[in-house]
Protein backbone atom coordinates (compact mmCIF):
# COMPACT_ATOMS: atom_id res chain seq x y z
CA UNK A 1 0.00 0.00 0.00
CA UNK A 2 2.93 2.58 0.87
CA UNK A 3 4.49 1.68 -2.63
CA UNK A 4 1.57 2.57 -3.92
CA UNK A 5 0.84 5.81 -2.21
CA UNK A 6 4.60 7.10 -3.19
CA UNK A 7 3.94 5.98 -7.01
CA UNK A 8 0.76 7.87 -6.78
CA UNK A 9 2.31 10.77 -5.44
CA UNK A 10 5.49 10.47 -7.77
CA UNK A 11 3.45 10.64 -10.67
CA UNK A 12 1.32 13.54 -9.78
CA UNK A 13 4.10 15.10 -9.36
CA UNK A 14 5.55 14.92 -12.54
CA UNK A 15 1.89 15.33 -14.42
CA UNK A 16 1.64 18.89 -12.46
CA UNK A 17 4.92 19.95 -13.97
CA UNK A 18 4.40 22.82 -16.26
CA UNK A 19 6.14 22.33 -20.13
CA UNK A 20 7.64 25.78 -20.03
CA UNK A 21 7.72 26.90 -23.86
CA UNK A 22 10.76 28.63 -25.19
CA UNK A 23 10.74 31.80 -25.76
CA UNK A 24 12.00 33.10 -29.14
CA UNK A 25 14.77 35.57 -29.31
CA UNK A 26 14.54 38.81 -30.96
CA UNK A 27 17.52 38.87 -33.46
CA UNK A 28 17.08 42.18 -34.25
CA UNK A 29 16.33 43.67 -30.65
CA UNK A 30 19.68 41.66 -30.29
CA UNK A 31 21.25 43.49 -33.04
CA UNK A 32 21.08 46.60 -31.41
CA UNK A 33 22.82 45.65 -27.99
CA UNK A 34 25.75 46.93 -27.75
CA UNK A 35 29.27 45.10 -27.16
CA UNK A 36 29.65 46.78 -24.05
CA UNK A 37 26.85 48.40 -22.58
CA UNK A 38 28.04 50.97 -20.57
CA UNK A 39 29.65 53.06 -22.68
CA UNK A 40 26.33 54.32 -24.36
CA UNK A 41 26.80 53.26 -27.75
CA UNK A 42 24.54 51.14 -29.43
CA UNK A 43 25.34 48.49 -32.36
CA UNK A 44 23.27 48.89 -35.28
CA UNK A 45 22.57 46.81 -38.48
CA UNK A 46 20.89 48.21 -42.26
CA UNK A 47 21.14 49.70 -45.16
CA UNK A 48 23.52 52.98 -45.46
CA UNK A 49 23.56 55.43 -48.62
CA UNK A 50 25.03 58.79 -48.42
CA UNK A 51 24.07 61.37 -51.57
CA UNK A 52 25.29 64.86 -51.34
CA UNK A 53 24.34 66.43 -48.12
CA UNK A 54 22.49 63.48 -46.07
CA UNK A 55 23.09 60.39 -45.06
CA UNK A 56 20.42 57.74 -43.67
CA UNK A 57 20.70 54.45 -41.80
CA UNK A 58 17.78 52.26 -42.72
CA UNK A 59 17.03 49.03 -40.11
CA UNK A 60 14.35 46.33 -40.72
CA UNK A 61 11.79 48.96 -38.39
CA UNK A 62 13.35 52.07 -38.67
CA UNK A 63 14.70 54.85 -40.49
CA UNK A 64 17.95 57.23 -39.08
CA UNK A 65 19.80 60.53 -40.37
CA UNK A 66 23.02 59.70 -39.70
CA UNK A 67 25.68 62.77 -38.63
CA UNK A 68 27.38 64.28 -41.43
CA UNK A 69 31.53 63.93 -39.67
CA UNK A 70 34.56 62.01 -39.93
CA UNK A 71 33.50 58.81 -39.32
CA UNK A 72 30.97 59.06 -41.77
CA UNK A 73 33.13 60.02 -44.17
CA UNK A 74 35.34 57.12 -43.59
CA UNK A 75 32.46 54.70 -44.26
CA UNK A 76 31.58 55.91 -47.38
CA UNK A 77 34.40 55.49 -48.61
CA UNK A 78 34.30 51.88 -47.54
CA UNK A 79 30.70 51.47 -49.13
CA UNK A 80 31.47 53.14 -52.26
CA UNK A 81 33.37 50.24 -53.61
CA UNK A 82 30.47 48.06 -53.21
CA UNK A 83 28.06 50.73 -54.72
CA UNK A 84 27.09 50.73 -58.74
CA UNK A 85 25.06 53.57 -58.67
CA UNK A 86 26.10 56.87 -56.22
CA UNK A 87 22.03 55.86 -54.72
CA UNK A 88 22.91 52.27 -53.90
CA UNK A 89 22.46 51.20 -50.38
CA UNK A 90 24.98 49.31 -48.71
CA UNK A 91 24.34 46.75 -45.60
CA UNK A 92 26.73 47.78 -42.86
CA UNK A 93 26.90 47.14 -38.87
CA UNK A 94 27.70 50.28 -37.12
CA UNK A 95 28.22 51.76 -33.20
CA UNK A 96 26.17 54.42 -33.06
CA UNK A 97 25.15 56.92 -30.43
CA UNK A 98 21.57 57.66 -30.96
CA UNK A 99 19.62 60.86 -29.69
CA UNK A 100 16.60 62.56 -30.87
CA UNK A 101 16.85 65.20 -33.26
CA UNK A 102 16.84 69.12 -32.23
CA UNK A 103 13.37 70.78 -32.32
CA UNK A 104 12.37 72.63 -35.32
CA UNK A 105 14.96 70.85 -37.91
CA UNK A 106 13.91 68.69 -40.47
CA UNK A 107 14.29 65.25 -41.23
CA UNK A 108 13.96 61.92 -39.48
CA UNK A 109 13.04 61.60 -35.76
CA UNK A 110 15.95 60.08 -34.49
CA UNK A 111 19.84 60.63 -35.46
CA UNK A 112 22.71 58.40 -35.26
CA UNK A 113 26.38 59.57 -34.65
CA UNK A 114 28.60 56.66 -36.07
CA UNK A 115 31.60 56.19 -33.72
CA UNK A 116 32.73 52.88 -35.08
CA UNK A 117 33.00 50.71 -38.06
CA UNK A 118 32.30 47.21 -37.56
CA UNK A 119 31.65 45.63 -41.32
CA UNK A 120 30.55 46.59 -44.63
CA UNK A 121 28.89 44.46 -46.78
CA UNK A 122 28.36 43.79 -50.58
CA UNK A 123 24.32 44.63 -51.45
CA UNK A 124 22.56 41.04 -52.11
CA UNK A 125 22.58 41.29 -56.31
CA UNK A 126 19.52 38.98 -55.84
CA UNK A 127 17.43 41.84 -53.62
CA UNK A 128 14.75 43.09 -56.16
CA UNK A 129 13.30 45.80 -53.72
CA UNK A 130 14.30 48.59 -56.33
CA UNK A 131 12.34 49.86 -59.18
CA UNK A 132 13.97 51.73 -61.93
CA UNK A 133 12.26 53.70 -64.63
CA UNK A 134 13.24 53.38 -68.49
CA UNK A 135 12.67 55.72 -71.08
């Protein structure tokens, strides 16, 4: 009877255990972690093109101006030998420092100063997100 009793209890034990489901990771909230979080920088993944006098970060949500200095300089010239046409977007990872923009100026809510390069990447020739007009 007490053999019994403990498989009894043994087994509603194990039937009241709850099948925790795993939870799915956010790649791209991941993304933007930085390598070391307390400096304040953030590390940021998406498209890049830089035409005349602006320069724009695009992620898979979001859309950044991106600080017209040094830095940014430098990665253009890293991007441009990946670009065909001065309008091409190239994918590049970034550390950024992100702050809203000042109040009154135009352009996109949020601004990214790029403090280091991490990678530049070719474009995927097999992305057909573009449309181009012909004559």
């Amino acid at each position: 009877m007490k053999r019994i009793f403990i498989l009894v209890a043994i087994a509603l034990c194990f039937s009241n255990c709850k099948n925790e489901e795993k939870q799915e990771v956010n790649l791209e909230e991941n993304r933007a972690k930085s390598y070391d979080q307390n400096d304040g920088l953030i590390t940021m993944k998406g498209e890049f093109v830089y035409y005349g006098d602006a320069a724009v970060l695009q992620t898979s949500n979001e859309i950044y101006g991106v600080v017209i200095d040094q830095n940014l300089q430098l990665l253009e010239k890293q991007a441009k030998s990946f670009k065909k046409e001065a309008t091409d977007m190239v994918p590049v990872t970034v550390r950024v420092r992100k702050f809203e923009k000042p109040e009154g100026e135009e352009g996109w809510q949020y601004r990214l100063e790029i403090k280091e390069i991490l990678k530049v990447e070719a474009p995927n020739p097999n992305k057909e997100d573009v449309i181009k007009l012909a004559n």
